[in-house]
C-alpha atoms as a PDB file:
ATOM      1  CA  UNK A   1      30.375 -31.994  -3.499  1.00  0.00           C
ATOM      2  CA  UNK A   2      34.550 -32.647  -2.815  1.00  0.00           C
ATOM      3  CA  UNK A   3      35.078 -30.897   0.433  1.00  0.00           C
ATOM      4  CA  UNK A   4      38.923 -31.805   1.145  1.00  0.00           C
ATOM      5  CA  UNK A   5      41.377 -33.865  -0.433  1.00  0.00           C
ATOM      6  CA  UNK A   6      40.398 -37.914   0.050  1.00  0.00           C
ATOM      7  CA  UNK A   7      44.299 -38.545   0.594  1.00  0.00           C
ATOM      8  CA  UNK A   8      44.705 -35.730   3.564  1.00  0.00           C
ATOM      9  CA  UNK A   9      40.808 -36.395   4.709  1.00  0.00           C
ATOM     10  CA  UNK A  10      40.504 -39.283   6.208  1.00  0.00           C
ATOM     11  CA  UNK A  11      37.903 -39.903   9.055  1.00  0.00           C
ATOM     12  CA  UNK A  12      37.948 -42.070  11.969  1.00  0.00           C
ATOM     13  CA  UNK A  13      34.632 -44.792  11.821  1.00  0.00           C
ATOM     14  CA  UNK A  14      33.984 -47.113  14.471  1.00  0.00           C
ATOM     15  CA  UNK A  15      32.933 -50.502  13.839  1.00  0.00           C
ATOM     16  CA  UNK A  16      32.595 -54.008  15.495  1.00  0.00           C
ATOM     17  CA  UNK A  17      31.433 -57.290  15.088  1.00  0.00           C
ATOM     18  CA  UNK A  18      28.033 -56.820  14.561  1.00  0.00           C
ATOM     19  CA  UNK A  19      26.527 -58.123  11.475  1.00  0.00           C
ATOM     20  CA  UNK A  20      24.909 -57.546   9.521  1.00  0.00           C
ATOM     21  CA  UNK A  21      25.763 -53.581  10.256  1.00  0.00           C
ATOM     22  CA  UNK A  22      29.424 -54.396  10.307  1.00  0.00           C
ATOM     23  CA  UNK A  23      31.839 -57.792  10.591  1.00  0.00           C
ATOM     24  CA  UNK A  24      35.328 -58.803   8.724  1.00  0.00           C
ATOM     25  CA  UNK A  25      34.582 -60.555   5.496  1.00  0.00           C
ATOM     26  CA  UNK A  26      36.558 -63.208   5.015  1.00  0.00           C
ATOM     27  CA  UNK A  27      38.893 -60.824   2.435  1.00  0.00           C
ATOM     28  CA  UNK A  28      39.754 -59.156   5.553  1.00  0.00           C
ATOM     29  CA  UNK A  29      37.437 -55.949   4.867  1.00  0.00           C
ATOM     30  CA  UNK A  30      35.383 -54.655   7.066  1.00  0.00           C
ATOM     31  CA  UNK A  31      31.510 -55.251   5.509  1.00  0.00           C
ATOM     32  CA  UNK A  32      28.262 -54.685   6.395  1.00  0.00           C
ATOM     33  CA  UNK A  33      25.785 -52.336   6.043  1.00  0.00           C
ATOM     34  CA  UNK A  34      26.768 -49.458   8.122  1.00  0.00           C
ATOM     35  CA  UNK A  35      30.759 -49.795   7.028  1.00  0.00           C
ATOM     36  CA  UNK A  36      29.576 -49.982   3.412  1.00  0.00           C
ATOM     37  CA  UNK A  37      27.362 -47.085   3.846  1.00  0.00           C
ATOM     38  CA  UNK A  38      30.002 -45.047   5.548  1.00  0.00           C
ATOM     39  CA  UNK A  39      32.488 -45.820   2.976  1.00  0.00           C
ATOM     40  CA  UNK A  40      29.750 -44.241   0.460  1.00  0.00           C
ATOM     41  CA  UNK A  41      29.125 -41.670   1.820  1.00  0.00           C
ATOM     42  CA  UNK A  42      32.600 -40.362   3.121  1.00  0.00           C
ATOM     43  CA  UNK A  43      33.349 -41.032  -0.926  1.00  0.00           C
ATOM     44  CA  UNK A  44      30.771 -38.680  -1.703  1.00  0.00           C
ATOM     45  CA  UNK A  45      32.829 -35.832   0.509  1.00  0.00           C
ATOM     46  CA  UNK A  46      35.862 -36.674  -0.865  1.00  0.00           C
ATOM     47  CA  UNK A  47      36.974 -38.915   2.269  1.00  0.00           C
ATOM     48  CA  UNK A  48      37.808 -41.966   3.446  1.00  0.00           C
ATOM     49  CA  UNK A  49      37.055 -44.250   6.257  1.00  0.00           C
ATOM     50  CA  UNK A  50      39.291 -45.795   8.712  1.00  0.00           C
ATOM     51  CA  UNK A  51      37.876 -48.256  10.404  1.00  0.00           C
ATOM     52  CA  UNK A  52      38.635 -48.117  14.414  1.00  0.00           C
ATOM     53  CA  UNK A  53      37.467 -51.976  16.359  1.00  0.00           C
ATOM     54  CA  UNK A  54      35.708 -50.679  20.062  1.00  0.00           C
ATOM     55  CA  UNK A  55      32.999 -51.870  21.751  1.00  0.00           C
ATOM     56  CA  UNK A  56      30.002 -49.484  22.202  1.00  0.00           C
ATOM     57  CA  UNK A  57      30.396 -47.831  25.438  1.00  0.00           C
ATOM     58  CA  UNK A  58      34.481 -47.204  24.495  1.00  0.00           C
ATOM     59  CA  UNK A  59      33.563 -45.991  21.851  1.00  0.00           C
ATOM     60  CA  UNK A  60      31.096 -43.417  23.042  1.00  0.00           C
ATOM     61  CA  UNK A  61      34.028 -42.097  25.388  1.00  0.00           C
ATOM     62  CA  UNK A  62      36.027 -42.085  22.490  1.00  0.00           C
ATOM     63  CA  UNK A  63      33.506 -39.818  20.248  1.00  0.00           C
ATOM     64  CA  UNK A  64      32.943 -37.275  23.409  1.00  0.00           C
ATOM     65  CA  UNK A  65      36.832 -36.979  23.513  1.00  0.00           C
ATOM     66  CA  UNK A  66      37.412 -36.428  19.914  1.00  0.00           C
ATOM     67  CA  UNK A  67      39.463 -39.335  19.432  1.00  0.00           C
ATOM     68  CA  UNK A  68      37.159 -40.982  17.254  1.00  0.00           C
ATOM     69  CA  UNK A  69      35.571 -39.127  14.823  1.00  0.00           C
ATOM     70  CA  UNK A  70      32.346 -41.340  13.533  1.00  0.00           C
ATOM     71  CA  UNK A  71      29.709 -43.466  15.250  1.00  0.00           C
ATOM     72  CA  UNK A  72      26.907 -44.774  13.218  1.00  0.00           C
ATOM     73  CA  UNK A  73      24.144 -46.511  14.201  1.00  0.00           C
ATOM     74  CA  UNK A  74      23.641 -43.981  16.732  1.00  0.00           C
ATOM     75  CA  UNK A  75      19.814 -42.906  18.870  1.00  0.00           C
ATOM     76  CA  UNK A  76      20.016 -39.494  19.400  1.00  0.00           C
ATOM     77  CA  UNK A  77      19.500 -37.996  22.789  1.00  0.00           C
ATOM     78  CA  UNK A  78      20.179 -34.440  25.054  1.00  0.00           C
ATOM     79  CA  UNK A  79      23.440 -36.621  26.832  1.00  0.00           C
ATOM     80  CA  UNK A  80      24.712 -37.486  23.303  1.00  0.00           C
ATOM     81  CA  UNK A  81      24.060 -34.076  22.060  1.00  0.00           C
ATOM     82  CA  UNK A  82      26.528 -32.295  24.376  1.00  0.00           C
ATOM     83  CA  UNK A  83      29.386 -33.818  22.848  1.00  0.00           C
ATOM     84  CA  UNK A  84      28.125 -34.706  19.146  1.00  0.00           C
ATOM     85  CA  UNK A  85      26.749 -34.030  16.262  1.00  0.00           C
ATOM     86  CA  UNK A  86      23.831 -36.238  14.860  1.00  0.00           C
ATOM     87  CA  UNK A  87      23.072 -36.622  10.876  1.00  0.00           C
ATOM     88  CA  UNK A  88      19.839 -37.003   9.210  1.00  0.00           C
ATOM     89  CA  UNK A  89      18.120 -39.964   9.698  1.00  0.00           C
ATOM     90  CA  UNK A  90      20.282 -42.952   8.772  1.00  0.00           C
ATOM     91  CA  UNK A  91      18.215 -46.289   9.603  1.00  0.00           C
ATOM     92  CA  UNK A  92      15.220 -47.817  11.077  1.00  0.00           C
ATOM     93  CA  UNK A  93      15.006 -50.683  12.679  1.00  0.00           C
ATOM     94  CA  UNK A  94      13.078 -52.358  15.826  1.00  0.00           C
ATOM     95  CA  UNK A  95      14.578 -53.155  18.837  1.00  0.00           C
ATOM     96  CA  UNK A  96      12.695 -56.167  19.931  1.00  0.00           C
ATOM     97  CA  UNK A  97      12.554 -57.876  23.503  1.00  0.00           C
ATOM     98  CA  UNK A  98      13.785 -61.379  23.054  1.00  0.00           C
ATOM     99  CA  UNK A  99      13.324 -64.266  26.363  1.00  0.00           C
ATOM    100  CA  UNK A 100      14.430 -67.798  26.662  1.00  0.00           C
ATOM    101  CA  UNK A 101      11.738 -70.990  27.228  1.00  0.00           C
ATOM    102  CA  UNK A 102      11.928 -70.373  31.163  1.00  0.00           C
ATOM    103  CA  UNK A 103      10.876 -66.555  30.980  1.00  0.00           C
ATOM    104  CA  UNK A 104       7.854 -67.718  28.015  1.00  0.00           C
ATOM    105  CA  UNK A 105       6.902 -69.722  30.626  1.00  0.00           C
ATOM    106  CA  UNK A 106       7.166 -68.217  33.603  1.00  0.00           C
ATOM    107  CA  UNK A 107       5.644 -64.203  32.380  1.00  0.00           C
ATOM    108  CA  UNK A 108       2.898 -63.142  30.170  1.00  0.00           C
ATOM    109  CA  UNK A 109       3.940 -59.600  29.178  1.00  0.00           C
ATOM    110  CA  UNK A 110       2.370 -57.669  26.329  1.00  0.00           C
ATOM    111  CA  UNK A 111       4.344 -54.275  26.561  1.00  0.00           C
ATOM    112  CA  UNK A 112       7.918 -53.584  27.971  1.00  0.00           C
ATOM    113  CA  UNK A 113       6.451 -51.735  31.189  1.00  0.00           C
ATOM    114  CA  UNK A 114       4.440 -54.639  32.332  1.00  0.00           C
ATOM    115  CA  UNK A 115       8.239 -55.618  33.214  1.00  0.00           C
ATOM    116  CA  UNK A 116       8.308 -53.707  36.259  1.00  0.00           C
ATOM    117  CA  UNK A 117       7.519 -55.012  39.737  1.00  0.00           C
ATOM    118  CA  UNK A 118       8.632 -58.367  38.529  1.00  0.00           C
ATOM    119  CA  UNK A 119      12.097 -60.311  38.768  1.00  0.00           C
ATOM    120  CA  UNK A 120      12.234 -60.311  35.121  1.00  0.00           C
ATOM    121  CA  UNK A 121      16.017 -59.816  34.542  1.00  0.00           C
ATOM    122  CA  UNK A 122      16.688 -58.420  31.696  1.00  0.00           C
ATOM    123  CA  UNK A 123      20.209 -58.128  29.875  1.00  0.00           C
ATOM    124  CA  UNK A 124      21.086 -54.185  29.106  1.00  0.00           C
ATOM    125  CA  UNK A 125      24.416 -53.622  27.117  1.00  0.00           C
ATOM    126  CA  UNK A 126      26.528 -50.670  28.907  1.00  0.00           C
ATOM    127  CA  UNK A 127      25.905 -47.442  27.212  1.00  0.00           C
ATOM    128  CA  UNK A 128      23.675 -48.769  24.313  1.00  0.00           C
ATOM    129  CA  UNK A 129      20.271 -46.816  24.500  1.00  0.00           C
ATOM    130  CA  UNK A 130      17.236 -48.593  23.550  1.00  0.00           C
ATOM    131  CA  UNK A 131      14.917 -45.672  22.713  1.00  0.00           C
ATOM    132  CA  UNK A 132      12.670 -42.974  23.473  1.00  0.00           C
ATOM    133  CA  UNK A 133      10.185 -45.702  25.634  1.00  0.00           C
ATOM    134  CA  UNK A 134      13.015 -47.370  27.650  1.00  0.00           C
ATOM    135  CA  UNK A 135      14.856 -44.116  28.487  1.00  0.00           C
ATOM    136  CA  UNK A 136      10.993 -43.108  30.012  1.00  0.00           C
ATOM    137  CA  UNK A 137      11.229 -46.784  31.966  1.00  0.00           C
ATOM    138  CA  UNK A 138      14.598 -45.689  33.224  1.00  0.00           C
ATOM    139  CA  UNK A 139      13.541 -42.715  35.471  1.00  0.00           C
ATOM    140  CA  UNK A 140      11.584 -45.188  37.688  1.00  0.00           C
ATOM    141  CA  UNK A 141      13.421 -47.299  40.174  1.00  0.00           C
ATOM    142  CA  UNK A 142      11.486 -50.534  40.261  1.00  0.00           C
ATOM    143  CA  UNK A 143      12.215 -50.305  36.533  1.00  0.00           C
ATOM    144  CA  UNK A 144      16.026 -50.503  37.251  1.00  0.00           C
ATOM    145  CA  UNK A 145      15.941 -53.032  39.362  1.00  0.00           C
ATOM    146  CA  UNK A 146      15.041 -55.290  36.454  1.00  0.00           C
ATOM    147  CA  UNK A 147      18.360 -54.240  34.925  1.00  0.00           C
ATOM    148  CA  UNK A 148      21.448 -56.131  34.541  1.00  0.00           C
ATOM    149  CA  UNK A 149      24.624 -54.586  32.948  1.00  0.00           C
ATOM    150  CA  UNK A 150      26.199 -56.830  29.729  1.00  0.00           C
ATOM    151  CA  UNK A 151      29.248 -56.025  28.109  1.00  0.00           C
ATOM    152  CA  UNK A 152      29.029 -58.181  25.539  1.00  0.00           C
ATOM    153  CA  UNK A 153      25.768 -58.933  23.938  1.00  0.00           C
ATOM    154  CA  UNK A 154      27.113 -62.960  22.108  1.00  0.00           C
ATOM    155  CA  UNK A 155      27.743 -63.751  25.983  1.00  0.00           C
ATOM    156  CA  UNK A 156      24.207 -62.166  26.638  1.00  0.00           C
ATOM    157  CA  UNK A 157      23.070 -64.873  24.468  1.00  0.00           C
ATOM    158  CA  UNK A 158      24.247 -67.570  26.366  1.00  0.00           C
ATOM    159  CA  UNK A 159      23.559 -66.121  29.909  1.00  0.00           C
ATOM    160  CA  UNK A 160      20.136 -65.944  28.056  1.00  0.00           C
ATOM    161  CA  UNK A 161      20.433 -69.909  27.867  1.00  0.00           C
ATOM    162  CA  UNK A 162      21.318 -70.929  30.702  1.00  0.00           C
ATOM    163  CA  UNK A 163      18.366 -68.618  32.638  1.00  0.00           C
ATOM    164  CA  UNK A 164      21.282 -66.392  34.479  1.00  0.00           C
ATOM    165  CA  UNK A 165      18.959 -63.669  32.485  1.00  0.00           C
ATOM    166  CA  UNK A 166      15.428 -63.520  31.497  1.00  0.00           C
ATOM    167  CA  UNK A 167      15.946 -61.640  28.104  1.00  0.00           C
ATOM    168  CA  UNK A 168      17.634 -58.831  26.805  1.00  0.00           C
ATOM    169  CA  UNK A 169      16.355 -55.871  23.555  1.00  0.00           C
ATOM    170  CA  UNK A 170      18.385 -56.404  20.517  1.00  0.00           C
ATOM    171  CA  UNK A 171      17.811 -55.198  17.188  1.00  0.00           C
ATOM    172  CA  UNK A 172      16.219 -57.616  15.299  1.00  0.00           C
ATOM    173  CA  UNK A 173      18.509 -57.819  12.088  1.00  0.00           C
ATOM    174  CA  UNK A 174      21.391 -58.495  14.174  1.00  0.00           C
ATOM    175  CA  UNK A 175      19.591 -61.100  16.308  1.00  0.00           C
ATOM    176  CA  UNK A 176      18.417 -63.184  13.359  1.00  0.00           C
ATOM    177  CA  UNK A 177      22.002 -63.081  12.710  1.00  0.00           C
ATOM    178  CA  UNK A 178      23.764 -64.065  15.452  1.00  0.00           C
ATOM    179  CA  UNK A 179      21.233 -66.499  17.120  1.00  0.00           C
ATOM    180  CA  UNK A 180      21.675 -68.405  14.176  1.00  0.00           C
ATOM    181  CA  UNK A 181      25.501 -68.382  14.069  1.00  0.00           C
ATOM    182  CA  UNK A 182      25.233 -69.442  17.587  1.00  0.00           C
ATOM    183  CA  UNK A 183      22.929 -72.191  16.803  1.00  0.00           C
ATOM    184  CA  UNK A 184      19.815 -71.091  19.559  1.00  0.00           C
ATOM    185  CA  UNK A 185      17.727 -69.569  16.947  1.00  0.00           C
ATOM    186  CA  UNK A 186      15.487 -72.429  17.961  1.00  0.00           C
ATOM    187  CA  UNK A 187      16.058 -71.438  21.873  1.00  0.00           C
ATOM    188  CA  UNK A 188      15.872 -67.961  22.435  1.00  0.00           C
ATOM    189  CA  UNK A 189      12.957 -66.069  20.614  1.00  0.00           C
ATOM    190  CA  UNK A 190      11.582 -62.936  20.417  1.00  0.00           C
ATOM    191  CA  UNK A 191       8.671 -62.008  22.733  1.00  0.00           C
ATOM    192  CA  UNK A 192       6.932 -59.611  20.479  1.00  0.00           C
ATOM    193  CA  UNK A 193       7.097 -56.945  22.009  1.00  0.00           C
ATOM    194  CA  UNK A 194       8.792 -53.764  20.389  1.00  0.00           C
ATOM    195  CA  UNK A 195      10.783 -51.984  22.583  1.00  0.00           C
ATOM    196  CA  UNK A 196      11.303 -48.785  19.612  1.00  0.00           C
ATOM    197  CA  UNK A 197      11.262 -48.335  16.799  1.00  0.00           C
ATOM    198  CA  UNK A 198      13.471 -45.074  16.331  1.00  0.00           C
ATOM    199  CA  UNK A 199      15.411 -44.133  13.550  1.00  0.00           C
ATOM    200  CA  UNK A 200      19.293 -44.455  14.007  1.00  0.00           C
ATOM    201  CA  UNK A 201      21.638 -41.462  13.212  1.00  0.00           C
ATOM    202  CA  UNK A 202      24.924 -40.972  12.680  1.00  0.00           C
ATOM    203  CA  UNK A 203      27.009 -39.004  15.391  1.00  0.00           C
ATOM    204  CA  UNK A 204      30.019 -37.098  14.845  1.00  0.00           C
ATOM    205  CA  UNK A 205      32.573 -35.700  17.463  1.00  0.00           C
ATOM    206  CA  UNK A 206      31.949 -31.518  17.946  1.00  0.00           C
ATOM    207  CA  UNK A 207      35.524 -32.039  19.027  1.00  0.00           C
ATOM    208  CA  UNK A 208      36.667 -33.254  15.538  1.00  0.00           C
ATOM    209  CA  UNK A 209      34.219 -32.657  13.201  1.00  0.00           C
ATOM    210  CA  UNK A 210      32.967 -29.456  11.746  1.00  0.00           C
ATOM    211  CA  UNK A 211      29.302 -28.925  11.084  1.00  0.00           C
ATOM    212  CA  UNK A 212      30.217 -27.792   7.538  1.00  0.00           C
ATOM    213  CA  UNK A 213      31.379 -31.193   7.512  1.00  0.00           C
ATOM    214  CA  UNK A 214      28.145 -32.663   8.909  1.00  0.00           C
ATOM    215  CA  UNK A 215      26.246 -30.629   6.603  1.00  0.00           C
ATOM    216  CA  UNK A 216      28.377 -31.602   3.218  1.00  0.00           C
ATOM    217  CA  UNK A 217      28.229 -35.596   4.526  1.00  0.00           C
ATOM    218  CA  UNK A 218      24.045 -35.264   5.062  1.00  0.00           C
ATOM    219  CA  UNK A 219      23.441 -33.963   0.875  1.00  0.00           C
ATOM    220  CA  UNK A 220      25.775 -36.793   0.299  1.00  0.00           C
ATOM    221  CA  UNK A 221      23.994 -39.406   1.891  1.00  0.00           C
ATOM    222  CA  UNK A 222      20.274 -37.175   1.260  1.00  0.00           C
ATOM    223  CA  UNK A 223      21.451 -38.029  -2.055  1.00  0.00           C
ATOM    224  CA  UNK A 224      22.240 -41.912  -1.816  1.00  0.00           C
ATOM    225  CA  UNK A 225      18.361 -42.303  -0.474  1.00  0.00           C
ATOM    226  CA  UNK A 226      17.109 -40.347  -3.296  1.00  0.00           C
ATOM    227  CA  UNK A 227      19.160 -41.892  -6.309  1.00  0.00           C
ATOM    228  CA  UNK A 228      18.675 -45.661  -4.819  1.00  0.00           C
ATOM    229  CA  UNK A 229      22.240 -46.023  -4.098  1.00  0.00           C
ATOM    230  CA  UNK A 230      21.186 -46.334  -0.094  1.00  0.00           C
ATOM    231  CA  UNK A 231      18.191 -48.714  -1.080  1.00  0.00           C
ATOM    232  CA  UNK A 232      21.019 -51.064  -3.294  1.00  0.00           C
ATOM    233  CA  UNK A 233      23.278 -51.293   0.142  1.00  0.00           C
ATOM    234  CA  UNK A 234      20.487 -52.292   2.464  1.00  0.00           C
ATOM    235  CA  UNK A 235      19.042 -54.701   0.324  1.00  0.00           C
ATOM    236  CA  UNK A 236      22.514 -56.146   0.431  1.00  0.00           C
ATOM    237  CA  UNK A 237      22.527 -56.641   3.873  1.00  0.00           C
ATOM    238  CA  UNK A 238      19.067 -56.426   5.331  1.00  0.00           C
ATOM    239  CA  UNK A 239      16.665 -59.053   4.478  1.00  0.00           C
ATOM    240  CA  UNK A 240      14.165 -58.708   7.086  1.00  0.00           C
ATOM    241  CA  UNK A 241      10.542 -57.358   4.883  1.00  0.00           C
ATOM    242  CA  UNK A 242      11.204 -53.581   3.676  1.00  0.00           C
ATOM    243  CA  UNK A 243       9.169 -50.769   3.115  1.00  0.00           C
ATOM    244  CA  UNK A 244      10.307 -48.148   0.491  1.00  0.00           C
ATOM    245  CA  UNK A 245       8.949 -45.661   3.088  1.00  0.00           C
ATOM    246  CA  UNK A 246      10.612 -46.173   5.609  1.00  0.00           C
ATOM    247  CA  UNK A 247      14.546 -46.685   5.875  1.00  0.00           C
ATOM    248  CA  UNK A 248      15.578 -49.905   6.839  1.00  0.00           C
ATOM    249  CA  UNK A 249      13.157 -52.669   8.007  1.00  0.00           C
ATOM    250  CA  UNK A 250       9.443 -52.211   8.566  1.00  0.00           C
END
């Protein structure tokens, strides 16, 4: 399956700290799940990864202008699809509504639209899409007005604290992650209430990327899932309960 030269193809992968999808190790590699998988995978096409550090809506702008080559991780939808590529299905995993004590007391919610018409504030990273349901939510206006823009979801966390928001969607793998590191695992929990569900993709820049490219990197990774290879990686990093159906955490 060696579709260029690994020392002249090299492709452009963004990553962040995010774990456990991707962080630096303390050898000074980039780890995780998605930059291991990545690294795999580009293998498998005879590339190589080089790892680019940008927050998610950069690096959106950076993927539409064909200046980065690689975001994984990635909910496909018709704005995305203008300016990239997607791969097969990469990951599942649920983006869950998590609230501080002061919202658990103050609102008894059972599904994210029961959000709207109340001064529920809830934390929205720029650019990051939450799917299919919350994209729905966004159309309405009293929906939006529940919205506040984060940059950065750690300082999310501790707005989340201190009440300056009511809660915020995060996936849940990285929230059992860094809730601990930040010590208010105990503090901020999660509501139960599944925002999605969806399966992540990879995108690729139609600026950069071929899709004889796209198609060459999806047998390579069609091939991970089906040899065990992709179940051996997420078991590294995932530990929430798996299902062998399903890819990622049930």
């Amino acid at each position: 399956m060696q579709t260029c030269d690994a020392r002249a193809c090299q492709k452009t992968v963004r990553w962040y700290d995010d774990a456990p999808y991707s962080y630096r190790a303390p050898s000074g590699e980039v780890a995780g799940f998605d930059a291991d998988l990545m690294r795999a995978v580009l293998k498998r096409t005879g590339c190589t990864a080089v790892f680019v550090n940008m927050p998610w809506a950069r690096a959106l702008i950076e993927l539409e202008a064909g200046r980065l080559d690689i975001l994984s991780g990635t909910f496909r939808n018709p704005e995305r699809e203008l300016y990239a590529y997607f791969s097969i299905p990469a990951l599942q995993s649920r983006n869950v509504l998590y609230w501080g004590p002061a919202a658990r007391t103050r609102y008894q919610l059972g599904k994210l639209d029961e959000l709207v018409g109340t001064r529920f504030q809830l934390g929205v990273q720029i650019g990051v899409s939450y799917g299919d349901n919350f994209e729905a939510l966004k159309a309405n206006p009293r929906f939006r007005n529940n919205l506040v823009p984060v940059t950065l979801r750690r300082n999310a966390w501790r707005m989340m604290e201190l009440g300056r928001i009511d809660g915020m969607i995060v996936d849940e793998a990285s929230a059992e992650v860094e809730l601990h590191q930040l010590g208010l695992d105990g503090v901020l929990k999660p509501s139960g209430i599944i925002a999605s569900s969806n399966t992540s993709m990879v995108a690729f820049s139609k600026r950069s990327i071929s899709p004889q490219f796209v198609e060459s990197f999806n047998k390579a990774l069609q091939t991970m899932i089906d040899n065990g290879e992709y179940r051996r990686i997420r078991e590294r990093y995932l530990h929430c309960p798996q299902d062998s159906k399903v890819l990622g955490c049930s």
